[in-house]
Protein backbone atom coordinates (compact mmCIF):
# COMPACT_ATOMS: atom_id res chain seq x y z
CA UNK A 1 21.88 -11.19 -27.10
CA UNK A 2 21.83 -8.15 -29.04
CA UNK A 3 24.57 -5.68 -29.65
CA UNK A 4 23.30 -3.33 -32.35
CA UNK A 5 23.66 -0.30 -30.93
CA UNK A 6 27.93 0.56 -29.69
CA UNK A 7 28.79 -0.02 -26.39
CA UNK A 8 25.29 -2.05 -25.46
CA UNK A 9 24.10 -5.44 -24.75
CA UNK A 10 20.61 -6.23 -24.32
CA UNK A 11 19.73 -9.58 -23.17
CA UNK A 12 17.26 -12.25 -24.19
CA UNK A 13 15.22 -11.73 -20.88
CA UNK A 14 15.29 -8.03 -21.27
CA UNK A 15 18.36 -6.87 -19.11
CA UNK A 16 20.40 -4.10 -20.94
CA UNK A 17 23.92 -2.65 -20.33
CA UNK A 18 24.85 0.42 -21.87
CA UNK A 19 28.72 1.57 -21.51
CA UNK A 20 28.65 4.30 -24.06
CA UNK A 21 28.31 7.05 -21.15
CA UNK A 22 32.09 6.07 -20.43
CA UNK A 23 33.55 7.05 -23.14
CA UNK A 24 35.41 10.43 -22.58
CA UNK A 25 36.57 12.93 -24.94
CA UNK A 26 38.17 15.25 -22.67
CA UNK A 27 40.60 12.77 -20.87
CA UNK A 28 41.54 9.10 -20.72
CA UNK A 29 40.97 6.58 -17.55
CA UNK A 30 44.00 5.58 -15.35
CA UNK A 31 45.52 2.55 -13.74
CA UNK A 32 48.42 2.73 -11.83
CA UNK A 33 50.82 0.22 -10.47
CA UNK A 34 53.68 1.67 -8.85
CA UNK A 35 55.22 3.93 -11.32
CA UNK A 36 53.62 2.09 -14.12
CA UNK A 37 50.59 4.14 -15.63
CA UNK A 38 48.38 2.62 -18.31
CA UNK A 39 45.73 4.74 -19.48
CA UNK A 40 42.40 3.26 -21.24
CA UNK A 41 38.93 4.45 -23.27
CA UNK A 42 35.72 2.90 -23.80
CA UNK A 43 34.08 2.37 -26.96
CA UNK A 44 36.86 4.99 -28.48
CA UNK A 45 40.09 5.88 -29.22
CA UNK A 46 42.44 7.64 -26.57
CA UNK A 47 42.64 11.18 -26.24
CA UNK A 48 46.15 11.40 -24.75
CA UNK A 49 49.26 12.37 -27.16
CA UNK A 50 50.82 8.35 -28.50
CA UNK A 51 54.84 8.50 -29.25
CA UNK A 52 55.98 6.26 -31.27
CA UNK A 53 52.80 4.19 -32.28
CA UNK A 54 51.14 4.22 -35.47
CA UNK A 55 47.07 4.68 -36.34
CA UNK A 56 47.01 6.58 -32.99
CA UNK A 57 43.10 7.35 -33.18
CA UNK A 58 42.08 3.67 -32.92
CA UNK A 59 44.19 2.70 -29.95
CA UNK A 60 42.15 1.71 -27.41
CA UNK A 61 44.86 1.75 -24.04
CA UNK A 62 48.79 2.04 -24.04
CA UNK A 63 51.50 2.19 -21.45
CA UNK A 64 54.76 4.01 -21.51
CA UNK A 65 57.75 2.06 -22.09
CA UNK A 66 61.01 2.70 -23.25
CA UNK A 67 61.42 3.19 -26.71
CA UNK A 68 57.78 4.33 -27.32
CA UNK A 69 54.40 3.68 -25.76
CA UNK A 70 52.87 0.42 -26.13
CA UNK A 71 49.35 -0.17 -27.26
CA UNK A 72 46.95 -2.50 -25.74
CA UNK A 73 44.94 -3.30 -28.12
CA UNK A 74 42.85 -1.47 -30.99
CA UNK A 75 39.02 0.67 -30.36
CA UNK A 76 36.82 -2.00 -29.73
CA UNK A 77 32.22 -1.33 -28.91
CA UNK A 78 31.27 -4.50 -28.44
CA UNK A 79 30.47 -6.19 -25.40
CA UNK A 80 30.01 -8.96 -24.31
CA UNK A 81 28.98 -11.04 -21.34
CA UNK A 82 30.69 -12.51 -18.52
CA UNK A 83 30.38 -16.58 -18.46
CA UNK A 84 31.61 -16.61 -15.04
CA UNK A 85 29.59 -13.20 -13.22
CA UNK A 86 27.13 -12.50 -15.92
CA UNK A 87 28.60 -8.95 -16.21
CA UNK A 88 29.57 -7.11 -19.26
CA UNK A 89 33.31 -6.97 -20.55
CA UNK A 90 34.85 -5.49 -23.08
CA UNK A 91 37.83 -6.66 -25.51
CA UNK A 92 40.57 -4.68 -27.38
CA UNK A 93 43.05 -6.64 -29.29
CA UNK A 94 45.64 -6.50 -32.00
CA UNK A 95 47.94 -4.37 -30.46
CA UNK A 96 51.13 -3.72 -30.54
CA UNK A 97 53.85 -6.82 -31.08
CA UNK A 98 54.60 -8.45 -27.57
CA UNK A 99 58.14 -8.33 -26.61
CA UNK A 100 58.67 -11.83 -26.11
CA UNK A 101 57.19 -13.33 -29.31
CA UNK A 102 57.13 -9.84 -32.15
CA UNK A 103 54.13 -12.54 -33.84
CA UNK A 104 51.87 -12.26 -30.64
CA UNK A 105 50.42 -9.20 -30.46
CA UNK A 106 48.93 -7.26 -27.21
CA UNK A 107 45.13 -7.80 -25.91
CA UNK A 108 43.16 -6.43 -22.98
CA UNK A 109 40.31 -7.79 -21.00
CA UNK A 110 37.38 -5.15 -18.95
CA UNK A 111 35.23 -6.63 -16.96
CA UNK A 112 32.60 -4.42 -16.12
CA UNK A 113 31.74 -3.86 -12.20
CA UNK A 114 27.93 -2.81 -11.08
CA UNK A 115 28.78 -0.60 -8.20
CA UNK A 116 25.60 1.78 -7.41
CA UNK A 117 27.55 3.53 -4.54
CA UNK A 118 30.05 4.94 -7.48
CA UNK A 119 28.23 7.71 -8.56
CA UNK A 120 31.14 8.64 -10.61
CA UNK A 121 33.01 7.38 -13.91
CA UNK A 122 34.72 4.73 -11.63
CA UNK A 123 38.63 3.58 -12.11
CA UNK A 124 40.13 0.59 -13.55
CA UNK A 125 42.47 -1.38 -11.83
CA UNK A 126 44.99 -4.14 -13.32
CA UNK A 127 44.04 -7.50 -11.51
CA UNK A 128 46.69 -9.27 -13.91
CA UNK A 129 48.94 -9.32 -16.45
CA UNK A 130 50.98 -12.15 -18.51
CA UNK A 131 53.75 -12.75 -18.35
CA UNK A 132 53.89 -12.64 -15.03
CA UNK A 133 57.80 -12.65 -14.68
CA UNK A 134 59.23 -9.13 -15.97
CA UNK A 135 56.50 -6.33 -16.06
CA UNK A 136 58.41 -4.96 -18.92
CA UNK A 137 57.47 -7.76 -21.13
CA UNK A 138 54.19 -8.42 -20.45
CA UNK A 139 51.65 -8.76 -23.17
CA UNK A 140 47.92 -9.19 -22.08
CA UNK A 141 46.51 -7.43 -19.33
CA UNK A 142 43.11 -7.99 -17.33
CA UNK A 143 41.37 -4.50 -15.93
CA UNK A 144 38.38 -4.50 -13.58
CA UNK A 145 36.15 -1.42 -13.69
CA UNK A 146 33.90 -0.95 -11.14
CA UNK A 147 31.24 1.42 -11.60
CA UNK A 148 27.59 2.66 -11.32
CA UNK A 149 27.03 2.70 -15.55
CA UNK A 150 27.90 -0.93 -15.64
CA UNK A 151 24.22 -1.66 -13.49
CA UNK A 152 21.80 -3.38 -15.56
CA UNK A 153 18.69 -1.01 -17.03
CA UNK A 154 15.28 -2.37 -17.77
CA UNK A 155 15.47 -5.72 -16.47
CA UNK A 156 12.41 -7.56 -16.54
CA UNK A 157 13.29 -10.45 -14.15
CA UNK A 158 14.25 -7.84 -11.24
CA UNK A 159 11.05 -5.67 -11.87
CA UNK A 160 8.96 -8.71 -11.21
CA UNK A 161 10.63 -9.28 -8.17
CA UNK A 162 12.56 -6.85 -6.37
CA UNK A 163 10.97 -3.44 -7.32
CA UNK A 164 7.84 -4.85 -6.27
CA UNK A 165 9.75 -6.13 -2.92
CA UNK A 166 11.16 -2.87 -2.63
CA UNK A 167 7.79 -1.34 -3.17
CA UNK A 168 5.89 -3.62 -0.47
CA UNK A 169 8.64 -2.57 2.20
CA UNK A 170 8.28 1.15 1.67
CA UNK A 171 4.47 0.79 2.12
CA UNK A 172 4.98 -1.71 5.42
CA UNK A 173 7.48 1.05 6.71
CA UNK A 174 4.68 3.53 6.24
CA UNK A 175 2.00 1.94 8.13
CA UNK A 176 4.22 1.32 10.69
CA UNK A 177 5.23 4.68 11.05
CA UNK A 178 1.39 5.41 11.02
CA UNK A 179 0.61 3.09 13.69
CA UNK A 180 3.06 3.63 15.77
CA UNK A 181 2.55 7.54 16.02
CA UNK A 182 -0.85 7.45 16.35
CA UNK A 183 -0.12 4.85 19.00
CA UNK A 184 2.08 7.11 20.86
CA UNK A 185 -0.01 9.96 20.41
CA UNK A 186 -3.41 8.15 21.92
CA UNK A 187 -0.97 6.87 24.86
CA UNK A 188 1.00 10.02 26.16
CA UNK A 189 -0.78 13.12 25.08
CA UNK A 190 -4.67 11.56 25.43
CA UNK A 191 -4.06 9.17 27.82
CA UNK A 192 -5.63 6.29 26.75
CA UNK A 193 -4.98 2.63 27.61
CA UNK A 194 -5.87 -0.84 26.65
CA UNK A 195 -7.16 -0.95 23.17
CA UNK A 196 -8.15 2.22 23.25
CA UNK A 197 -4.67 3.33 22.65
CA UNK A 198 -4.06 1.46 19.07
CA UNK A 199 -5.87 3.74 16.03
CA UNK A 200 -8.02 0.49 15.38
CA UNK A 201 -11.62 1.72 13.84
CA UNK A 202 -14.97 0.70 15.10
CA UNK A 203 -17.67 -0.29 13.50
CA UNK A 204 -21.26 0.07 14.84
CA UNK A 205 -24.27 -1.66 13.47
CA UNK A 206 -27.56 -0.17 13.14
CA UNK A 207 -30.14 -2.06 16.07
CA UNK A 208 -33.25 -3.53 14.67
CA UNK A 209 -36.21 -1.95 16.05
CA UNK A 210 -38.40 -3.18 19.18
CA UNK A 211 -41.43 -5.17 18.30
CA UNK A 212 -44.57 -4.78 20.46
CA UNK A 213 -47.30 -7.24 20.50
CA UNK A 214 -51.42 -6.59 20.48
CA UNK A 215 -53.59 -8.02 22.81
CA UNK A 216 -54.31 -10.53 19.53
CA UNK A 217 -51.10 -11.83 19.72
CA UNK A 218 -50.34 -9.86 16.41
CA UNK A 219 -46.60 -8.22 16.44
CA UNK A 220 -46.37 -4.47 15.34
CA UNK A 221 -43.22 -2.13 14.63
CA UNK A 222 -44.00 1.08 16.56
CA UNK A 223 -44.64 4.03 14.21
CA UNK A 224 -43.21 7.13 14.79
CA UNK A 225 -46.92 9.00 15.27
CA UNK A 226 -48.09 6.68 18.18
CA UNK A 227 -47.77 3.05 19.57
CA UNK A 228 -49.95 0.65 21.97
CA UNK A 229 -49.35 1.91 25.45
CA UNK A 230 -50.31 0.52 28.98
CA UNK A 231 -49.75 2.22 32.13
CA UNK A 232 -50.90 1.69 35.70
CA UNK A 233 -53.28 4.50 37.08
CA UNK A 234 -54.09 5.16 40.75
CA UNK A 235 -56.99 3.48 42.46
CA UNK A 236 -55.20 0.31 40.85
CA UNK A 237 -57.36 1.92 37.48
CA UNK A 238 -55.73 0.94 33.88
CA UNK A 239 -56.11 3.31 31.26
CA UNK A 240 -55.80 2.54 27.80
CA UNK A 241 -54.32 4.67 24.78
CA UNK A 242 -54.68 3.94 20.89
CA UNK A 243 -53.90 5.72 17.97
CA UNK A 244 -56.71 8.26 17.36
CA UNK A 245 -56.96 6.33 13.59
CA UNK A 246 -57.58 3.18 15.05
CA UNK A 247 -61.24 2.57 13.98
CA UNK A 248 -61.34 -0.84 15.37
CA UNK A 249 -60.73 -0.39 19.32
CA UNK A 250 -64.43 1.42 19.60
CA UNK A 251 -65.51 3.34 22.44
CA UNK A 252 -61.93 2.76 24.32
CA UNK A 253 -59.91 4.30 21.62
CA UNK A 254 -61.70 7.18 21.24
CA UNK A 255 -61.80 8.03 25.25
CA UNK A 256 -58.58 7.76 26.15
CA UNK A 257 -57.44 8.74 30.00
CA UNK A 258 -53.84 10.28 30.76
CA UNK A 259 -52.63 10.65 34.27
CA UNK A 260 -51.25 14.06 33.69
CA UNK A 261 -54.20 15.18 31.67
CA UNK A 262 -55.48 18.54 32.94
CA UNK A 263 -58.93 17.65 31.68
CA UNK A 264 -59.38 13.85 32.87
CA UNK A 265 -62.14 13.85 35.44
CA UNK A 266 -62.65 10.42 37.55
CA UNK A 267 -66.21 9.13 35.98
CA UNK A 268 -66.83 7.76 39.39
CA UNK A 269 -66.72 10.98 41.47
CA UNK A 270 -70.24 12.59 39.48
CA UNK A 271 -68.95 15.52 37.99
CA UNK A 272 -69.79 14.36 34.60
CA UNK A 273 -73.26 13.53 33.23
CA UNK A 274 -73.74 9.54 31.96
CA UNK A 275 -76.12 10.57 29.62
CA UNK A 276 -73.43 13.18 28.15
CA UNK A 277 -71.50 10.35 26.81
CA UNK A 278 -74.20 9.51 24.37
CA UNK A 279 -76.57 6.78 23.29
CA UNK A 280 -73.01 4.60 22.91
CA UNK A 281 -72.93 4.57 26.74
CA UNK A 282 -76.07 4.01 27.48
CA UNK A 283 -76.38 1.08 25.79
CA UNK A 284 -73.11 -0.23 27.16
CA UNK A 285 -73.58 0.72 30.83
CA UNK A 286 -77.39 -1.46 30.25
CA UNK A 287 -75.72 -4.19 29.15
CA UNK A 288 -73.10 -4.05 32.19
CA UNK A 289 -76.81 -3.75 34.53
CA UNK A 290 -78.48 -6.68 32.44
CA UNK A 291 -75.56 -8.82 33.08
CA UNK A 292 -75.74 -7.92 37.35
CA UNK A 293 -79.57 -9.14 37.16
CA UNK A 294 -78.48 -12.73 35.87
CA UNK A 295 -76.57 -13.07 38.96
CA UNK A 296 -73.37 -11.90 37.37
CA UNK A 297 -70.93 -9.74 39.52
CA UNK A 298 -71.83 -5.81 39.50
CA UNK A 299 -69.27 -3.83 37.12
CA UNK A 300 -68.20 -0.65 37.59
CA UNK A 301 -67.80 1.64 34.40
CA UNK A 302 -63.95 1.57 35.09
CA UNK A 303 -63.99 -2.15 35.46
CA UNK A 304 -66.03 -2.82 31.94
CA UNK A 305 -63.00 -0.52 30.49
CA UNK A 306 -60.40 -3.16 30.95
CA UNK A 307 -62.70 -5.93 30.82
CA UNK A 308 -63.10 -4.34 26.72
């Protein structure tokens, strides 16, 4: 414990007490019992007018008696601890000659009170004084002060637990508060139900995109410029698309049928020439003839589309 500044005690864990705020040069503390009034300082003398008592600036407390006011012991700014509560009291001894025994001389006890609802100075009362018997001749006197400067400052044991305590509550309280409003607010004014109604977010995940497969058995990611494409024409007819870079597919990528293409004429009906279709044609529609004379099937120039 340390004590090196008046009027504080810091302890070895980190807990301070500092009194000094208490002491008051404008007007002294009071305790009454009955009629009896005792009047105290802290960590200096009293400021009220003594009669009858010598070295009046270091008396610490004093009651009125007859004969003279009696002091209750001499300016004291040290404290000390509590063994019993752990609080900080104060001692002022050496006061004036007890009644009873004039080779005994007067002492006081403060313990110190941590009361955060007193926001003021606070008040001490006399819990007891000894001896008991004839107020008039007691000689030592026990006060108990209860007030908001007695609360420990700067104690490391309570910030590691109940600041952060305190601090986890607050922040519970406001995401309650949060929840709850948003609650009511989805319920009543939006009208919302089930889950719907609780501010929980949601999370979407992007989808993977669709694969298509080739007549090879290949897989392919569709492009954004074009993709393989089967459809059903009428007749019972199957066109085919490809890309129009798709150097592999021959004569069926580049002629390409669409059923609502304006310019698609049926091959079949005569309005277009063979022979227009160049040498490419020719050569495939004589293959398509030498394969009828070996007793193959006869194929139409539709038909040897989807047979490519």
């Amino acid at each position: 414990m340390s004590a090196d500044t008046p009027c504080t005690l810091t302890l070895a864990d980190g807990t301070h007490y500092d009194l000094s705020s208490l002491a008051s040069a404008k007007a002294d503390y009071e305790a009454k019992v009955g009629e009896t009034s005792y009047k105290l300082n802290v960590c200096r003398g009293v400021v009220s007018e003594l009669w009858h008592l010598d070295d009046a600036e270091n008396v610490g407390g004093f009651v009125s008696r007859q004969g003279g006011d009696f002091s209750l012991g001499r300016v004291n700014s040290t404290l000390y601890l509590s063994p019993a509560s752990n609080e900080p009291m104060l001692y002022i001894q050496n006061g004036s000659p007890c009644p009873h025994n004039s080779d005994e001389l007067a002492s006081t006890a403060i313990r110190f009170i941590c009361s955060p609802s007193d926001f003021h100075a606070g008040t001490p009362i006399l819990v007891a004084a000894l001896p008991p018997d004839d107020p008039s001749r007691t000689c030592h006197f026990f006060f108990e002060w209860s007030t908001h400067v007695a609360c420990p400052t700067n104690a490391k044991a309570q910030l590691g637990t109940s600041h952060y305590v305190a601090f986890g509550a607050i922040l519970f309280i406001a995401f309650l508060t949060w929840f709850g409003g948003h609650t009511i607010y989805n319920r009543f004014y939006l009208k919302r139900r089930g889950l719907d109604q609780f501010p929980i977010p949601k999370i979407s995940l992007p989808s993977a995109p669709a694969l298509s497969f080739r007549s090879d058995g290949q897989s392919t990611i569709p492009k954004p410029g074009g993709f393989w494409k089967r459809r059903s024409q009428r007749n019972g007819y199957t066109n085919i698309r490809a890309d129009d870079n798709d150097e592999h597919e021959g004569f069926a990528g580049r002629f390409s049928l669409e059923e609502d293409d304006e310019d698609a004429e049926d091959l079949t009906g005569g309005g277009v020439d063979a022979r227009a279709l160049g040498g490419e044609t020719h050569a495939w529609r004589g293959t398509a003839r030498g394969d009828s004379q070996q007793g193959h099937a006869s194929v139409g120039v539709h038909q040897g589309l989807v047979d490519v």
